[in-house]
C-alpha atoms as a PDB file:
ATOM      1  CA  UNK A   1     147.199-169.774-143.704  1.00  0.00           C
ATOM      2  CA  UNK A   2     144.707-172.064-141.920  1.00  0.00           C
ATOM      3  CA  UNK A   3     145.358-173.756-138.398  1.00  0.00           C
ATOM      4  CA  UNK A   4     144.860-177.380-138.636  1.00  0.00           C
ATOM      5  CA  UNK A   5     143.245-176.741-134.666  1.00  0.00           C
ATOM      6  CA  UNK A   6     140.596-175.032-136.300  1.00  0.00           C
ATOM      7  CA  UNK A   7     139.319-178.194-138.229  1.00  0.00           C
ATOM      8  CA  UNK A   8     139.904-180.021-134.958  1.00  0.00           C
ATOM      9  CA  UNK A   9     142.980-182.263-135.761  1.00  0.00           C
ATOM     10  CA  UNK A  10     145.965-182.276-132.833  1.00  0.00           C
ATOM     11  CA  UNK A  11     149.351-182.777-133.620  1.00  0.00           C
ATOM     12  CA  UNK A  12     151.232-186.144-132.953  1.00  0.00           C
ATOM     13  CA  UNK A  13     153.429-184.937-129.652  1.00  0.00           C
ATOM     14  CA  UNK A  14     150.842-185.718-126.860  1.00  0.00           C
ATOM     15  CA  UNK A  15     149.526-188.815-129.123  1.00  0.00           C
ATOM     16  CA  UNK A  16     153.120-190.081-128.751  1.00  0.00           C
ATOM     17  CA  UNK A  17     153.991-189.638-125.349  1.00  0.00           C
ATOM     18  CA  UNK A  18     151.131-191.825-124.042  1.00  0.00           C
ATOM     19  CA  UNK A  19     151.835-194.280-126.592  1.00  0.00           C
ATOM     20  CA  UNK A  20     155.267-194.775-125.630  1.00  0.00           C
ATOM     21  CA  UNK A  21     154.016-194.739-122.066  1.00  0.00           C
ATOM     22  CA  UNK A  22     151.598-197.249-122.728  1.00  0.00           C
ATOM     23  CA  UNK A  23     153.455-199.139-124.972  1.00  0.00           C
ATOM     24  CA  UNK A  24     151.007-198.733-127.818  1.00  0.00           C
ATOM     25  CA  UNK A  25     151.166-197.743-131.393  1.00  0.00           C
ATOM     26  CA  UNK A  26     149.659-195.241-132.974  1.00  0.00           C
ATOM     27  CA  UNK A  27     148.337-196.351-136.586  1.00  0.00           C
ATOM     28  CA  UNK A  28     148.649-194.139-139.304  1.00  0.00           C
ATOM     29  CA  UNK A  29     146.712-194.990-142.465  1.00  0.00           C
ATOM     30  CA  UNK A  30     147.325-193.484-145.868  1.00  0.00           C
ATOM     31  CA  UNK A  31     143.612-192.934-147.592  1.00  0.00           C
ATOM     32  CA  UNK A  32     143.537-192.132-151.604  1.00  0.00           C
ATOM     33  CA  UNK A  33     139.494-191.662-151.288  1.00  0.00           C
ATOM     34  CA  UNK A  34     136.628-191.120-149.144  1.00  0.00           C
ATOM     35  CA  UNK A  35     135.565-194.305-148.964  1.00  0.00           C
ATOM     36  CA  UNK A  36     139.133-195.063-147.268  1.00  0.00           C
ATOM     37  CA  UNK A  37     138.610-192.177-144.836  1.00  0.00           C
ATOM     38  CA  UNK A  38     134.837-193.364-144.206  1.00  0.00           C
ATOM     39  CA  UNK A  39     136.832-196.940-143.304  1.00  0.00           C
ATOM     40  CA  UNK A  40     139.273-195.637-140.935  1.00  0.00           C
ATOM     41  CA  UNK A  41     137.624-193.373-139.150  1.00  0.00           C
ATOM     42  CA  UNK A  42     134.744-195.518-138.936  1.00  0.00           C
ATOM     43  CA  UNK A  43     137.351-198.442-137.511  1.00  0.00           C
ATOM     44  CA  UNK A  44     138.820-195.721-135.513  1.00  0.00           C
ATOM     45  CA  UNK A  45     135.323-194.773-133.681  1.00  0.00           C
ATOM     46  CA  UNK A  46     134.126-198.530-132.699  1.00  0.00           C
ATOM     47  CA  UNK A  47     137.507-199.180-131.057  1.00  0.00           C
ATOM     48  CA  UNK A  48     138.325-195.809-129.613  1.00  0.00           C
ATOM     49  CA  UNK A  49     141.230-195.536-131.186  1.00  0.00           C
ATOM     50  CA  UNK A  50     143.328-192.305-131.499  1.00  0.00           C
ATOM     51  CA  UNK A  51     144.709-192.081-135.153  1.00  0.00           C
ATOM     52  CA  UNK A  52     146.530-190.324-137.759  1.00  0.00           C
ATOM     53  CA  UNK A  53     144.777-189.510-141.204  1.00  0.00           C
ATOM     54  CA  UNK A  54     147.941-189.606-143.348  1.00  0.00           C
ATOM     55  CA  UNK A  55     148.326-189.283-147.132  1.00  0.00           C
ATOM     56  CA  UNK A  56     150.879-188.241-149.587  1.00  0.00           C
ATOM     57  CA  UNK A  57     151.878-184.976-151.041  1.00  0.00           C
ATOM     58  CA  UNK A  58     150.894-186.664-154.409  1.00  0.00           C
ATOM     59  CA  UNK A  59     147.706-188.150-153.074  1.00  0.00           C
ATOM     60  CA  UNK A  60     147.227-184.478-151.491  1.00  0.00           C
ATOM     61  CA  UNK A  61     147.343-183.065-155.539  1.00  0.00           C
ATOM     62  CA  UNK A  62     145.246-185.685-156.613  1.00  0.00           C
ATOM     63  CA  UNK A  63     142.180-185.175-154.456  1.00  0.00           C
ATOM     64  CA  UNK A  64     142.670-181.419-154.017  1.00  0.00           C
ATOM     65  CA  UNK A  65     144.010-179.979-150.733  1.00  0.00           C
ATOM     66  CA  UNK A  66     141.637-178.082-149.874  1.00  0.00           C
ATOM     67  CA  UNK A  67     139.015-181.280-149.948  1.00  0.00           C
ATOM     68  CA  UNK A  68     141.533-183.125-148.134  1.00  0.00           C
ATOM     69  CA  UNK A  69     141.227-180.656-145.562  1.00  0.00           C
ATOM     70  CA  UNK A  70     137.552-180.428-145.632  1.00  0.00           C
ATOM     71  CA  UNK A  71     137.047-184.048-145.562  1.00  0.00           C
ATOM     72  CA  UNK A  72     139.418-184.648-142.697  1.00  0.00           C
ATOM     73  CA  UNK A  73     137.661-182.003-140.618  1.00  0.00           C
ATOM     74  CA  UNK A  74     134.306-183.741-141.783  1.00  0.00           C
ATOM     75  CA  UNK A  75     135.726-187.155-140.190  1.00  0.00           C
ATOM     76  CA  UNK A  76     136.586-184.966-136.452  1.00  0.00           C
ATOM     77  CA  UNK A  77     132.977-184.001-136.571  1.00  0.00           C
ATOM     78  CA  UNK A  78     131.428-187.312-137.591  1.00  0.00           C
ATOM     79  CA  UNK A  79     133.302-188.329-134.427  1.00  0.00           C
ATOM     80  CA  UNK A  80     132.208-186.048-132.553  1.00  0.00           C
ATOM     81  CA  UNK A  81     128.274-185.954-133.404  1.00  0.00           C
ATOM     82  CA  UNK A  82     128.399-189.531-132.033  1.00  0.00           C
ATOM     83  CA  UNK A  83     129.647-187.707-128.493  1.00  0.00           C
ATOM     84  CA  UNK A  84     133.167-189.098-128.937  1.00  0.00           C
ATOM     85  CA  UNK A  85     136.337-187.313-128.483  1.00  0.00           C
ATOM     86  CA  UNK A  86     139.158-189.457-130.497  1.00  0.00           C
ATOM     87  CA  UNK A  87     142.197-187.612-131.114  1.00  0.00           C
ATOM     88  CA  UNK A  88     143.097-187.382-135.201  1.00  0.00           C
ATOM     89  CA  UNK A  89     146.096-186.053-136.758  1.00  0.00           C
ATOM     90  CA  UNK A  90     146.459-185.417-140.314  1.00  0.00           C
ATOM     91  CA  UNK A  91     149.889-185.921-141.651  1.00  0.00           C
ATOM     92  CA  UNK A  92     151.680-185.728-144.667  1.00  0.00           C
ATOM     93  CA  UNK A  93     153.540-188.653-145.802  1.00  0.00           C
ATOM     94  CA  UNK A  94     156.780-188.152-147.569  1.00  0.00           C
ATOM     95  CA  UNK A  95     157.207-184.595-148.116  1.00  0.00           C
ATOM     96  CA  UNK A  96     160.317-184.418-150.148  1.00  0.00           C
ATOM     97  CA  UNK A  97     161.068-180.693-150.195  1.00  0.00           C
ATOM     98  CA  UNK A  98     161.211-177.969-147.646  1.00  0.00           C
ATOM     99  CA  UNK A  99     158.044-176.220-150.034  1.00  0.00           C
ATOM    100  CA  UNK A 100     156.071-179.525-150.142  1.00  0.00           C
ATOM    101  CA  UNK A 101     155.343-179.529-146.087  1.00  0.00           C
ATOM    102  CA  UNK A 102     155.386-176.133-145.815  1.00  0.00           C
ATOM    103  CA  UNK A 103     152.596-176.256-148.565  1.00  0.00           C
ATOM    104  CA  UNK A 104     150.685-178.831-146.065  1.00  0.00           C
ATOM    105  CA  UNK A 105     151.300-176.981-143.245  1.00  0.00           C
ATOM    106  CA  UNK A 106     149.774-173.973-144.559  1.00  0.00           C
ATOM    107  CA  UNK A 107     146.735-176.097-145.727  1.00  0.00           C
ATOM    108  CA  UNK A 108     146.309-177.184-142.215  1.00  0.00           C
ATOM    109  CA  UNK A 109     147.619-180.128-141.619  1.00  0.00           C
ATOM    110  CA  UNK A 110     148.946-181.017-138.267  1.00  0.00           C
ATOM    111  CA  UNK A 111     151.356-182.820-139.016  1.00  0.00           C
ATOM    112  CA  UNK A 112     153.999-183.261-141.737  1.00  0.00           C
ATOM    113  CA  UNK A 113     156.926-186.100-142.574  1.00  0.00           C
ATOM    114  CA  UNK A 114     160.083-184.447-144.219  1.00  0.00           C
ATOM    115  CA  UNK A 115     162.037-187.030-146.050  1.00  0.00           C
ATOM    116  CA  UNK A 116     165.595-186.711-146.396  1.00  0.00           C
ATOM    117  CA  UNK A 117     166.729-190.232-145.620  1.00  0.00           C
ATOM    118  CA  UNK A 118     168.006-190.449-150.063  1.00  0.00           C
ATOM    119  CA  UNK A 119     170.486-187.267-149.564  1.00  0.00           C
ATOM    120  CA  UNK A 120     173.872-187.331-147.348  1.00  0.00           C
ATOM    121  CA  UNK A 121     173.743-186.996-144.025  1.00  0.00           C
ATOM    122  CA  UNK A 122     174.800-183.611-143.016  1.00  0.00           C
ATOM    123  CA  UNK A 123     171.934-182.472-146.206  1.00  0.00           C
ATOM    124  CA  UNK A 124     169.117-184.628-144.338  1.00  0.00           C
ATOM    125  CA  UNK A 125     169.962-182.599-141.070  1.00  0.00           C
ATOM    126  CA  UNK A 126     169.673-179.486-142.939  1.00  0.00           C
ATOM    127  CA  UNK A 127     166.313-179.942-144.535  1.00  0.00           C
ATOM    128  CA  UNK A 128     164.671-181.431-141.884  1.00  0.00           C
ATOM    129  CA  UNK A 129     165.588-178.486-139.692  1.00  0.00           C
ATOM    130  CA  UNK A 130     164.351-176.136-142.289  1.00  0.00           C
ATOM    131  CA  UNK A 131     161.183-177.892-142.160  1.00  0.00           C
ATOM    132  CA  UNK A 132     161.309-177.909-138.189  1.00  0.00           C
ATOM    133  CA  UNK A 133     161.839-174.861-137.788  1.00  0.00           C
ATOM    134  CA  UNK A 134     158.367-173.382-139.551  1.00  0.00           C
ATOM    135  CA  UNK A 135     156.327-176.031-138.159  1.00  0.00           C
ATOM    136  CA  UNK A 136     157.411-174.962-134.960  1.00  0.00           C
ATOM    137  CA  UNK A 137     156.036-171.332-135.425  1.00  0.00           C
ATOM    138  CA  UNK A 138     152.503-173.341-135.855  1.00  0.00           C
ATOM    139  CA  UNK A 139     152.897-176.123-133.444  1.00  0.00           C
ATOM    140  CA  UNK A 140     152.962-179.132-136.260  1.00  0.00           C
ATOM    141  CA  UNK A 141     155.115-181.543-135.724  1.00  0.00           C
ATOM    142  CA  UNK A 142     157.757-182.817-138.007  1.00  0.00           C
ATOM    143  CA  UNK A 143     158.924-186.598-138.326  1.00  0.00           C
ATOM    144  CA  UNK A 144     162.028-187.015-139.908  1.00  0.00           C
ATOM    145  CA  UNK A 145     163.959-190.047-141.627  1.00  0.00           C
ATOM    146  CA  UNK A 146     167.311-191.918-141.161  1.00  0.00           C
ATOM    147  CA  UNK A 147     168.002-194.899-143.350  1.00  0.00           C
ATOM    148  CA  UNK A 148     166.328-196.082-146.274  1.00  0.00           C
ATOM    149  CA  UNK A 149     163.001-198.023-146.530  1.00  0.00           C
ATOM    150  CA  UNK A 150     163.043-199.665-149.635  1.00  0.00           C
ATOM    151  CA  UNK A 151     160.231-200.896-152.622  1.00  0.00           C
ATOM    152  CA  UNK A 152     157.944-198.567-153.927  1.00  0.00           C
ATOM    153  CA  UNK A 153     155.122-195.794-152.382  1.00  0.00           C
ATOM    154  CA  UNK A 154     153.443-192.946-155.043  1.00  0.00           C
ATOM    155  CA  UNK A 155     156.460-191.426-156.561  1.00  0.00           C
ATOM    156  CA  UNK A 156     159.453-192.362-153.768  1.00  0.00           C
ATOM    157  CA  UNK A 157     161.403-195.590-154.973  1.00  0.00           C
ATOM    158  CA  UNK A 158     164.361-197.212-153.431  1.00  0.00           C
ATOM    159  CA  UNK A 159     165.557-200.197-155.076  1.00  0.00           C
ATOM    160  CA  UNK A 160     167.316-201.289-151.740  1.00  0.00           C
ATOM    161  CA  UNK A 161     167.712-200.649-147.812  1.00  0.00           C
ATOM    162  CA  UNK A 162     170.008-198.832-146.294  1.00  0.00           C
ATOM    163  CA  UNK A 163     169.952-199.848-142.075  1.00  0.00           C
ATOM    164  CA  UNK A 164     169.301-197.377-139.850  1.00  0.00           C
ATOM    165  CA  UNK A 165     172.974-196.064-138.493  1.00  0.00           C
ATOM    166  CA  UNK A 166     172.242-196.316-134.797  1.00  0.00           C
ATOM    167  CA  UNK A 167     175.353-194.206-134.038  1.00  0.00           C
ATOM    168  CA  UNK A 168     173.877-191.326-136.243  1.00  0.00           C
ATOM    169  CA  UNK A 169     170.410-190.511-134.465  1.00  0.00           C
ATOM    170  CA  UNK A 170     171.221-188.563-131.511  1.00  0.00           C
ATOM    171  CA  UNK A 171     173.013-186.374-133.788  1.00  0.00           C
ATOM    172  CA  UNK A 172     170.370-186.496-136.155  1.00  0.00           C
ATOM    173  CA  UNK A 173     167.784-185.602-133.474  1.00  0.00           C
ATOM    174  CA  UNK A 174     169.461-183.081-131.635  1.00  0.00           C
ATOM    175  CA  UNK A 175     170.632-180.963-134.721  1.00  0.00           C
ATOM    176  CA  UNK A 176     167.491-181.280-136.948  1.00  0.00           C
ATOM    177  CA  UNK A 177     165.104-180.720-133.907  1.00  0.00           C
ATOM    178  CA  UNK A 178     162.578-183.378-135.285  1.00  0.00           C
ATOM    179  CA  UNK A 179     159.777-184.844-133.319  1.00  0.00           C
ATOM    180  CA  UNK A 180     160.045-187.930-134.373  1.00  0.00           C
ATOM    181  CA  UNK A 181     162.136-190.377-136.725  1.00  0.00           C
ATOM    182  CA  UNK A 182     161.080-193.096-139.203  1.00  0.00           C
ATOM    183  CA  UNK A 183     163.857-195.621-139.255  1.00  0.00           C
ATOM    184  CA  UNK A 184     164.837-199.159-141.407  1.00  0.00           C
ATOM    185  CA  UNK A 185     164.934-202.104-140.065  1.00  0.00           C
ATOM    186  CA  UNK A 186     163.662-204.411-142.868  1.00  0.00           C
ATOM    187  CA  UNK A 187     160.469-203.201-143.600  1.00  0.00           C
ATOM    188  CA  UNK A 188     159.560-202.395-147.188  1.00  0.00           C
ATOM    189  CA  UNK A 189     157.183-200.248-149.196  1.00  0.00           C
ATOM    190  CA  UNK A 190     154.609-201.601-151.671  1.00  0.00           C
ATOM    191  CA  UNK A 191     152.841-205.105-151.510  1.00  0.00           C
ATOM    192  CA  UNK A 192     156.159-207.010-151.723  1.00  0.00           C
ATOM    193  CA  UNK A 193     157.778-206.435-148.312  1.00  0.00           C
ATOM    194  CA  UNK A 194     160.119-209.580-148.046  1.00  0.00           C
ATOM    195  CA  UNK A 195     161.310-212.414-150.230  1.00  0.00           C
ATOM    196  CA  UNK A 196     161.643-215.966-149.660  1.00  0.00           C
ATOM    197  CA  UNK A 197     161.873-219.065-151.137  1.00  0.00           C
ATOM    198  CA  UNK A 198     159.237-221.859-150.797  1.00  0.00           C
ATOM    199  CA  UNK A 199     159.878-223.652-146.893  1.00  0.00           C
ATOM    200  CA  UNK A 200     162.131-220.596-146.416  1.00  0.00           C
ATOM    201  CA  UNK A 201     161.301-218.775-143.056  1.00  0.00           C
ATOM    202  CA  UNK A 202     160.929-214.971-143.172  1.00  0.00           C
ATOM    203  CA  UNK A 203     163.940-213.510-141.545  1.00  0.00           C
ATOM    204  CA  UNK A 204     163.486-211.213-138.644  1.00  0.00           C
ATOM    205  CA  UNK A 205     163.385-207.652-138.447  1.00  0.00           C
ATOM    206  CA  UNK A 206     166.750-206.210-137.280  1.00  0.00           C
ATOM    207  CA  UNK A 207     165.300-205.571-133.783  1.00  0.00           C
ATOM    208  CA  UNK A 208     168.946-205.164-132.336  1.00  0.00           C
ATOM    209  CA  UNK A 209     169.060-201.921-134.155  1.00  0.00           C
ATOM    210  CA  UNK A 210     165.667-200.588-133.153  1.00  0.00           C
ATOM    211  CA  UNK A 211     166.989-201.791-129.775  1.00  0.00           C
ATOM    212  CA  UNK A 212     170.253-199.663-129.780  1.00  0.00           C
ATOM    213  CA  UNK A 213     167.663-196.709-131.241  1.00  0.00           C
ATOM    214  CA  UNK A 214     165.901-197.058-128.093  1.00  0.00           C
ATOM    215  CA  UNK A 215     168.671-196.986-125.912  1.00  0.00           C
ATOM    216  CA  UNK A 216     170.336-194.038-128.087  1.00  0.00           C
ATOM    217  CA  UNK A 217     167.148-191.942-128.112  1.00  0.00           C
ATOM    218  CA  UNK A 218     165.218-192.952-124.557  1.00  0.00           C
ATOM    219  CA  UNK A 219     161.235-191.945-124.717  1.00  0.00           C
ATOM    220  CA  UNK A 220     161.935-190.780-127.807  1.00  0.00           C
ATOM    221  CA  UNK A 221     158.728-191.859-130.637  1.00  0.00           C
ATOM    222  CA  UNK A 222     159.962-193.967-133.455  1.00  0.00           C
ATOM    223  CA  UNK A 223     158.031-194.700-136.825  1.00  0.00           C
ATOM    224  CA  UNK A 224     157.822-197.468-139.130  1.00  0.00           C
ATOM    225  CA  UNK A 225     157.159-197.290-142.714  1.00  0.00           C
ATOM    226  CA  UNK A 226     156.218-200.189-145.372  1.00  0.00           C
ATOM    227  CA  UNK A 227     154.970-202.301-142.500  1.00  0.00           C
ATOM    228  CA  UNK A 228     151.776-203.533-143.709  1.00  0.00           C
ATOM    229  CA  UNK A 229     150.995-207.849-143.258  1.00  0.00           C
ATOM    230  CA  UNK A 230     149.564-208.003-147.159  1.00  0.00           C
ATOM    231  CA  UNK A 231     146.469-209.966-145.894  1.00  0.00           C
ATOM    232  CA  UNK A 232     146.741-213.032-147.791  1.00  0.00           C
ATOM    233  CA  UNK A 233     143.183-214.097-148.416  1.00  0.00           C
ATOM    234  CA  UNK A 234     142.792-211.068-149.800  1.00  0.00           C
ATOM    235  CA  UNK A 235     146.104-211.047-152.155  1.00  0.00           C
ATOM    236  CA  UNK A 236     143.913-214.596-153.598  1.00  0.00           C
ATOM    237  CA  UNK A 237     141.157-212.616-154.125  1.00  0.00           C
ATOM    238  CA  UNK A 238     142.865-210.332-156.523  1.00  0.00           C
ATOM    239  CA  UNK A 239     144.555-212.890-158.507  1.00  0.00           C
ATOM    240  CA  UNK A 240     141.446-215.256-158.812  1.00  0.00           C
ATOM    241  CA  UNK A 241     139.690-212.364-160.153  1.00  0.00           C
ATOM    242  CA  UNK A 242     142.188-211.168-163.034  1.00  0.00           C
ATOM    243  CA  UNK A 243     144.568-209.447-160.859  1.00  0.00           C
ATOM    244  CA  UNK A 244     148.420-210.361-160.315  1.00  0.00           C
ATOM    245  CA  UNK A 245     149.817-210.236-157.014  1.00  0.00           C
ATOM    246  CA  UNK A 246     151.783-213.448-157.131  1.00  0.00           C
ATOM    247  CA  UNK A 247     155.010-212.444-155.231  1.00  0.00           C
ATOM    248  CA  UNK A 248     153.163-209.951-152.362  1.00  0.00           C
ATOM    249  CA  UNK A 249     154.359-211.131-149.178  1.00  0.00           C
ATOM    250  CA  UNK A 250     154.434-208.709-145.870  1.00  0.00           C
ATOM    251  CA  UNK A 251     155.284-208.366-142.486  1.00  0.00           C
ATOM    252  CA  UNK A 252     154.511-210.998-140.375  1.00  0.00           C
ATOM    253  CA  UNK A 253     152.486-209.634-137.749  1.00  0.00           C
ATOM    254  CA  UNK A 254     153.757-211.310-134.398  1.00  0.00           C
ATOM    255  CA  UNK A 255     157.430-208.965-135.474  1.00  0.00           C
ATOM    256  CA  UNK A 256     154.894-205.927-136.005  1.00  0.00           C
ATOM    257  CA  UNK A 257     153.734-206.617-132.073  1.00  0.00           C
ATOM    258  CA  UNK A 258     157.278-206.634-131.157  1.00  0.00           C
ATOM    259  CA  UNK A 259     158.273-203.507-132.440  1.00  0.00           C
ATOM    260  CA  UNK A 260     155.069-202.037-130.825  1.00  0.00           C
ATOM    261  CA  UNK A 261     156.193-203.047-127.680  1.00  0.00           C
ATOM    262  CA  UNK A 262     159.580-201.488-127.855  1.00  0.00           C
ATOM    263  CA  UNK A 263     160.232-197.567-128.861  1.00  0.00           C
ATOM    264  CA  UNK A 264     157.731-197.557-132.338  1.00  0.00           C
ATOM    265  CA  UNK A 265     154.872-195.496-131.643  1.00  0.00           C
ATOM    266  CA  UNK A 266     153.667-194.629-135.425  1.00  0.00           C
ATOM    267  CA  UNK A 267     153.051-197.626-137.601  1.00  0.00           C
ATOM    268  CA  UNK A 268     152.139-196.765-141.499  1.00  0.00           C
ATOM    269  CA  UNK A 269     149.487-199.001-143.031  1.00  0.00           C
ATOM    270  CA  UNK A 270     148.600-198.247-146.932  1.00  0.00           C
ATOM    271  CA  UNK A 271     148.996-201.408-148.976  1.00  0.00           C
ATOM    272  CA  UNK A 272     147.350-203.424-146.568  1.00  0.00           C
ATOM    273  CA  UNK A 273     144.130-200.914-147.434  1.00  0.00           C
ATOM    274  CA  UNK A 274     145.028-201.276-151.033  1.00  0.00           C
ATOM    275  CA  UNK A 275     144.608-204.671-151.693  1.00  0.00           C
ATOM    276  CA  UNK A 276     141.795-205.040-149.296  1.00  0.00           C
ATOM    277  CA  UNK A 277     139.667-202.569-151.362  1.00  0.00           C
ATOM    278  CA  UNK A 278     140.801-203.982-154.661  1.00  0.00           C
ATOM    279  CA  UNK A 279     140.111-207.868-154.120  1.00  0.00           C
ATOM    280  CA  UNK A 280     136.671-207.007-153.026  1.00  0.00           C
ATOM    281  CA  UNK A 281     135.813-204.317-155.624  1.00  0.00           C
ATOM    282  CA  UNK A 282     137.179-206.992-158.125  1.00  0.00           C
ATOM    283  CA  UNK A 283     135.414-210.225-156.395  1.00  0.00           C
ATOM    284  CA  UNK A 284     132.010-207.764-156.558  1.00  0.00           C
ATOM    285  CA  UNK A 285     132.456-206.127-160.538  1.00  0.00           C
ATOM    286  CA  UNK A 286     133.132-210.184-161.604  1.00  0.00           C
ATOM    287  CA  UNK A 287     130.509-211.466-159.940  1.00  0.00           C
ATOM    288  CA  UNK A 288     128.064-208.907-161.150  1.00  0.00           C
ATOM    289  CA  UNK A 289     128.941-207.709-164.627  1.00  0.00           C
ATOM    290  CA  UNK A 290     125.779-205.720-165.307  1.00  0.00           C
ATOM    291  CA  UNK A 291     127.430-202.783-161.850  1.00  0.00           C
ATOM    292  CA  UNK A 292     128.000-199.875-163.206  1.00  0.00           C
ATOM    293  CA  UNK A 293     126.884-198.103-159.584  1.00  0.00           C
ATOM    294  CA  UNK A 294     129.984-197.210-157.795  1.00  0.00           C
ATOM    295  CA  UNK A 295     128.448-197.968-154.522  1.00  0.00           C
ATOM    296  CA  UNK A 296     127.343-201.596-155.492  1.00  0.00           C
ATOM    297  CA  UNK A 297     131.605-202.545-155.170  1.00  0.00           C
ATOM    298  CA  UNK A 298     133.101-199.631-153.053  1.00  0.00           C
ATOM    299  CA  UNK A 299     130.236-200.296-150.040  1.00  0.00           C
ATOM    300  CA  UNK A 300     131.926-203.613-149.477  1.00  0.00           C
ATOM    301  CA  UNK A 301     135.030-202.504-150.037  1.00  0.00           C
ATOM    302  CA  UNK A 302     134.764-199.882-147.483  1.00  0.00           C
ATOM    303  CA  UNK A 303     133.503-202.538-144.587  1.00  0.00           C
ATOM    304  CA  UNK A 304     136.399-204.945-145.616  1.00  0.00           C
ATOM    305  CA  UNK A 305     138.810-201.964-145.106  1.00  0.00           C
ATOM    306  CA  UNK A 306     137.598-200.900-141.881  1.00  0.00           C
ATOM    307  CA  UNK A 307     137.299-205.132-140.642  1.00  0.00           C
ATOM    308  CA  UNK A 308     141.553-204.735-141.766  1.00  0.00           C
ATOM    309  CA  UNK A 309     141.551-201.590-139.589  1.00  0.00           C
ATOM    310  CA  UNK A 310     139.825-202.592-136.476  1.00  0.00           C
ATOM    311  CA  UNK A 311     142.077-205.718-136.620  1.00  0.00           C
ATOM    312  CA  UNK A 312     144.663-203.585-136.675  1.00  0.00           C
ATOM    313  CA  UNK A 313     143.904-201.061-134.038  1.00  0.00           C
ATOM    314  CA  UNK A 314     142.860-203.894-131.398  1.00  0.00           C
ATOM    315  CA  UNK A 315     145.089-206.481-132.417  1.00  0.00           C
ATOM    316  CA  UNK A 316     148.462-205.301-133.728  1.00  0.00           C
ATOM    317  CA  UNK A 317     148.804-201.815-132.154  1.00  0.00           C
ATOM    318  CA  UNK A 318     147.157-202.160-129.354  1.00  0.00           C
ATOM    319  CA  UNK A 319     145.677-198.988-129.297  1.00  0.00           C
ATOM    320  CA  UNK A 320     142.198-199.769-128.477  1.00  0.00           C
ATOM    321  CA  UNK A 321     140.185-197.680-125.637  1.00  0.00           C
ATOM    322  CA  UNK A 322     143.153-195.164-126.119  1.00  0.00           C
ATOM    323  CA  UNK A 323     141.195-192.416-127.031  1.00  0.00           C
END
C-alpha cells in the first residue's frame, strides 16, 4: 500500500473547512489525459488555487493507476519547483463498489467518492460505511451520495433525478460516517444539463433543498456533481467543425455562484473540459489537414482548458489566493 502523503496530495477535510468558512468552493476537475492535468494544474498555479485532481475509476483503468499516481505527484512537484505550496487532492470519482475505492485508496489516492445514491437507502448507508471505515485507518476521506444526479458520466447513467430527501441526511451522515455528501438539486451529468424550449427560461436549481441541507447538516461540506456551464462558444465550435452538440445546454453560472455561497464546497467540472478540448482540437485538425503532430491541436487545446479553468477558479468558485 502507498500513502497518497508520500506523493504530496492532502485529503479534502482541512480543504473544506476553510472553504465553508470562507464561503468558497473548492473545484474538482475530472482529467482523462495529461494534457488535462498540465491545464488544471497550470490554472490552479496562476490563481493560487487549492484543488482536487479527480478522475474516474474507469478513467483510473484507462490511463493505468499507477501513472495516475505518478503523474499527480508530478503536478505537486511542478507546483512546488515554482516555490508554491497549493494544496491538491486526488479523488476518485464514482467508486461504485466497496473494492473499487479501496483499490484507489491503496494506490494512493487521498481521497475517494463511494456512490450508493442508485441502491435503497438503508444499502447506501451500509456501503458507504464500509468504505468509511478503511479510509479512516489511512486518513482519506470519503464523500458519499444521497439522491440521484441524472444524464450520463463514463459508465454511471441515470435516466432521471431523484431530489435530495432533506429529511434523510443527518441520518445518512451520522450512520455512514462520511466526510462529505454529493446531493441533487437539478444538476445533470454529461453536456446536456437542462432542457428548454426556445424563449423558455432555465428553471432554478432547487436551492430550498440545499437550503434545508444546510440547516440539517450545519458546517457540514456539500458537493455538486454535473454542474458544468457547457461554454457555448465552444459547443459552436464543435458543431461548425463536424461535431454535433445541438441540444448541450448547462448550468447557468450566476445559480453555480449561489450554491457556492451557501453549504457547497466541492464543485465537479468535466464536460466543461471536454468540449473545450474538443472544439479546439477540431477547429485546429480542420483548419490544417496536413497535422498529424499531436502537439500541433492538443497545445491549444490545453491553453483553452486552463483559460475555462482559471475562469472558473476566480470567477465561479471563488477560490482564488486560497492556497
Amino acid at each position: 500500500m502507498i500513502s497518497f502523503k508520500d506523493s504530496g496530495f492532502v485529503n479534502t477535510r482541512d480543504m473544506f473547512s476553510k472553504a465553508y468558512d470562507g464561503a468558497y468552493v473548492i473545484g474538482a476537475f475530472n482529467f482523462v489525459c495529461l494534457e488535462q492535468m498540465q491545464a488544471i494544474t497550470a490554472a490552479a498555479m496562476e490563481t493560487r488555487s487549492p484543488f482536487i485532481m479527480q478522475c474516474s475509476a474507469n478513467v483510473a483503468r484507462y490511463v493505468n493507476p499507477i501513472m495516475v499516481r505518478h503523474m499527480a505527484a508530478a503536478c505537486i512537484e511542478i507546483i512546488r519547483s515554482e516555490g508554491l505550496t497549493i494544496p491538491m487532492a486526488l479523488h476518485l470519482d464514482h467508486g461504485t463498489t466497496f473494492e473499487e475505492c479501496k483499490a484507489a485508496i491503496d494506490e494512493g489516492f487521498s481521497s475517494v467518492m463511494i456512490d450508493g445514491s442508485a441502491l435503497p437507502f438503508q444499502e447506501n448507508i451500509e456501503l458507504t460505511a464500509r468504505v468509511v471505515e478503511f479510509a479512516r485507518k489511512h486518513d482519506v476521506t470519503v464523500e458519499g451520495e444521497l439522491g440521484v444526479v441524472s444524464g450520463i458520466e463514463e459508465e454511471i447513467e441515470h435516466s432521471e433525478s431523484r431530489f435530495t430527501d432533506p429529511e434523510a441526511v443527518s441520518e445518512f451522515v451520522k450512520s455512514s460516517g462520511v466526510d462529505s455528501l454529493a446531493i441533487s438539486i437539478g444538476t445533470s451529468h454529461g453536456v446536456v444539463k437542462i432542457r428548454v424550449k426556445p424563449g423558455e427560461p432555465v428553471p432554478p436549481l432547487r436551492f430550498d433543498i440545499l437550503s434545508e441541507v444546510e440547516k440539517r447538516l450545519p458546517g457540514f461540506p456539500i458537493v455538486l456533481h454535473g454542474a458544468s456551464a457547457i461554454p457555448q462558444k465552444y459547443v459552436d465550435m464543435i458543431n461548425q467543425y463536424g461535431g454535433k452538440l445541438d441540444q448541450a445546454q448547462g448550468i447557468p453560472v450566476e445559480q453555480i455562484n449561489q450554491a457556492a455561497k451557501m453549504a457547497v464546497c466541492k464543485i465537479n467540472i468535466a464536460s466543461d473540459g471536454w468540449i473545450t478540448m474538443t472544439a479546439v482540437s477540431r477547429k485546429a485538425l480542420a483548419e490544417n489537414p496536413s497535422i498529424i503532430d499531436p502537439r500541433k491541436f492538443l497545445a491549444p487545446s490545453r491553453e483553452a482548458m486552463k483559460e475555462i479553468y482559471i475562469y472558473k477558479m476566480r470567477e465561479v468558485f471563488n477560490c482564488a489566493g486560497k492556497a
